[in-house]
Each structure stands twice: as structure tokens, then as C-alpha cells.
Protein backbone atom coordinates (compact mmCIF):
# COMPACT_ATOMS: atom_id res chain seq x y z
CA UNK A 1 7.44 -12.92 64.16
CA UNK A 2 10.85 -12.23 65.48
CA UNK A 3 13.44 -9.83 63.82
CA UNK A 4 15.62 -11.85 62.34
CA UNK A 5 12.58 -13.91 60.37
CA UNK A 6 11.15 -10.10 59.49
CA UNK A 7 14.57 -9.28 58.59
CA UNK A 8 14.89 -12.37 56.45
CA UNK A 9 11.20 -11.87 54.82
CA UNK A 10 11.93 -8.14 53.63
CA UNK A 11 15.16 -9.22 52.09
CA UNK A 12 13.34 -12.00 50.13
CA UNK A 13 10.61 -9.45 49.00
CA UNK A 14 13.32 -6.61 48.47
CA UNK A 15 15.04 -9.30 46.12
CA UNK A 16 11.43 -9.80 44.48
CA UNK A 17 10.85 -6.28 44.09
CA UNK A 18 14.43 -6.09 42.20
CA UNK A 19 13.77 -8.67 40.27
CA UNK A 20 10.14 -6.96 38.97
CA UNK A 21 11.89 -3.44 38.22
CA UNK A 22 13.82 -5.63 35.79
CA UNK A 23 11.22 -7.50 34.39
CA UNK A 24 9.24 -3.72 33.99
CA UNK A 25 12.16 -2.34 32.34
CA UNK A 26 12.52 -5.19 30.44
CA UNK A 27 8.91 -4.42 29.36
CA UNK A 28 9.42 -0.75 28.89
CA UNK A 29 12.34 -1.84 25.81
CA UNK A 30 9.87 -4.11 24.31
CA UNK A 31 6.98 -1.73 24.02
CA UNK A 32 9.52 0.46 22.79
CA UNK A 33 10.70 -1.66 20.13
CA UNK A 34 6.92 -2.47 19.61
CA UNK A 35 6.26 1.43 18.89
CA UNK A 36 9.80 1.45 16.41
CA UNK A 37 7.91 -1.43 14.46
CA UNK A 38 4.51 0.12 14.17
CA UNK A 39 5.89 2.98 13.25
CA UNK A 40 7.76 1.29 10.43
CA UNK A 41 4.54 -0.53 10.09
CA UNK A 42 2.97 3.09 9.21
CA UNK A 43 5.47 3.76 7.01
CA UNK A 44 4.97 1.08 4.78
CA UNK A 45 1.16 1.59 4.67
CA UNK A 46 1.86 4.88 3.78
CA UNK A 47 4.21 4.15 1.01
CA UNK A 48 1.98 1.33 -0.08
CA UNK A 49 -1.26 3.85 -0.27
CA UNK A 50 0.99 6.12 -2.79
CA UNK A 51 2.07 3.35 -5.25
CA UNK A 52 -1.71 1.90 -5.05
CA UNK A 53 -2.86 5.46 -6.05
CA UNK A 54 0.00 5.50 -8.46
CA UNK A 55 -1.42 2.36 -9.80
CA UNK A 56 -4.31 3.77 -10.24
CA UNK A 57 -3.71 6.60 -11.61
CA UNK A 58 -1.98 4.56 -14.19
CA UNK A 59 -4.85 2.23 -14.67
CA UNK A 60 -7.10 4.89 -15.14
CA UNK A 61 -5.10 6.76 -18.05
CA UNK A 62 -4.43 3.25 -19.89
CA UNK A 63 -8.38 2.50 -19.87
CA UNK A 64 -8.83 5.73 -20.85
CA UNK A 65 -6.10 5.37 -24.25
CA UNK A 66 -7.75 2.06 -24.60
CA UNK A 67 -11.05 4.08 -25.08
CA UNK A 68 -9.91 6.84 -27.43
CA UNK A 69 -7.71 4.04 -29.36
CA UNK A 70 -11.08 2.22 -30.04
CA UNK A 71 -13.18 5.70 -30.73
CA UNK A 72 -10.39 6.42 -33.59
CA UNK A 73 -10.48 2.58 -34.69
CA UNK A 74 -14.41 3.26 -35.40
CA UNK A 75 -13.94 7.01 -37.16
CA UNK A 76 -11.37 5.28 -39.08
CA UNK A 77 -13.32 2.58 -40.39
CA UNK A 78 -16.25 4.98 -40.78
CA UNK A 79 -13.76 7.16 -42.93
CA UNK A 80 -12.34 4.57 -45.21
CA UNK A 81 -16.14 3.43 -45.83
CA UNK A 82 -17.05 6.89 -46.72
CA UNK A 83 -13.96 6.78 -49.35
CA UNK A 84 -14.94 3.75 -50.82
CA UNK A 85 -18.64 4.70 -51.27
CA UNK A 86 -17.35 8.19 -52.32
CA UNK A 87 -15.23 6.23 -54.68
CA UNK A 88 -17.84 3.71 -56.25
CA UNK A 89 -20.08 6.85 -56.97
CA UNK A 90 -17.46 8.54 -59.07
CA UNK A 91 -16.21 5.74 -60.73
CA UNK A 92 -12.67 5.25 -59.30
CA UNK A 93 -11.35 2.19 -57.66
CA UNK A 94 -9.44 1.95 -54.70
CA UNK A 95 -6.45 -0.19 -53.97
CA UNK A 96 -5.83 -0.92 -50.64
């Protein structure tokens, strides 16, 4: 191989070697914007998680009002029973 086709060869591959530092920064911004979106991506799971839990927490205390609304619906009707049998037995009528 004579100098001037060396010469021409390692200008080629200098050229190639330019042109894959670009491409590899190139790569570097797009893992970097990659890591900016999953960390975004985190921050929505994460915000997500508390209004699920918040949701649940919510959930939880209307099941449990549903509960003690339906407990007091029974002692209620057990009550007004009681008044009307209490009633009958003395001889006074209730009007409703």
C-alpha cells in the first residue's frame, strides 16, 4: 500500500470515526431524555399510588357508614316495634 492510498484510507476512517462520535452523542441526549421521561414516568406512579390509596381510604370509610347506617336502620325498626308492642299492652294507639 503506498502513502498516498494509506493517507487516503485514514482520512476515510478518520471521517467515519467523526461521524460515530456524533451518532454516540447523539445517543448520549436520547438516553438522557429517556431517563427525564422515566423519571416523569415515576412521578406519575407515585402520584397515582397516593390518589389510589386516597381512594381507598375513601372507599373504606363509605362501606363502613354504609354499615353503621344499616346497624341503626335495624335498632330503629327494633325500637319502633318495641313501642308499638309497648303500646298495644297499655292500651294506647300510635299514629304514625
Amino acid at each position: 500500500m503506498t502513502t498516498d492510498e494509506f493517507e487516503y484510507f485514514e482520512s476515510r476512517f478518520g471521517a467515519i470515526d467523526q461521524h460515530f462520535v456524533a451518532i454516540e452523542v447523539r445517543f448520549d441526549a436520547i438516553d438522557r431524555r429517556f431517563e427525564e421521561v422515566d423519571r416523569k414516568f415515576e412521578e406519575i406512579d407515585q402520584r397515582f399510588d397516593k390518589v389510589y390509596n386516597i381512594l381507598d381510604s375513601h372507599t373504606k370509610k363509605l362501606d363502613d357508614i354504609h354499615l353503621e347506617q344499616t346497624a341503626h336502620s335495624a335498632m330503629l325498626d327494633r325500637h319502633e316495634r318495641w313501642h308499638h308492642q309497648t303500646a298495644g299492652k297499655i292500651g294506647l294507639k300510635l299514629k304514625h
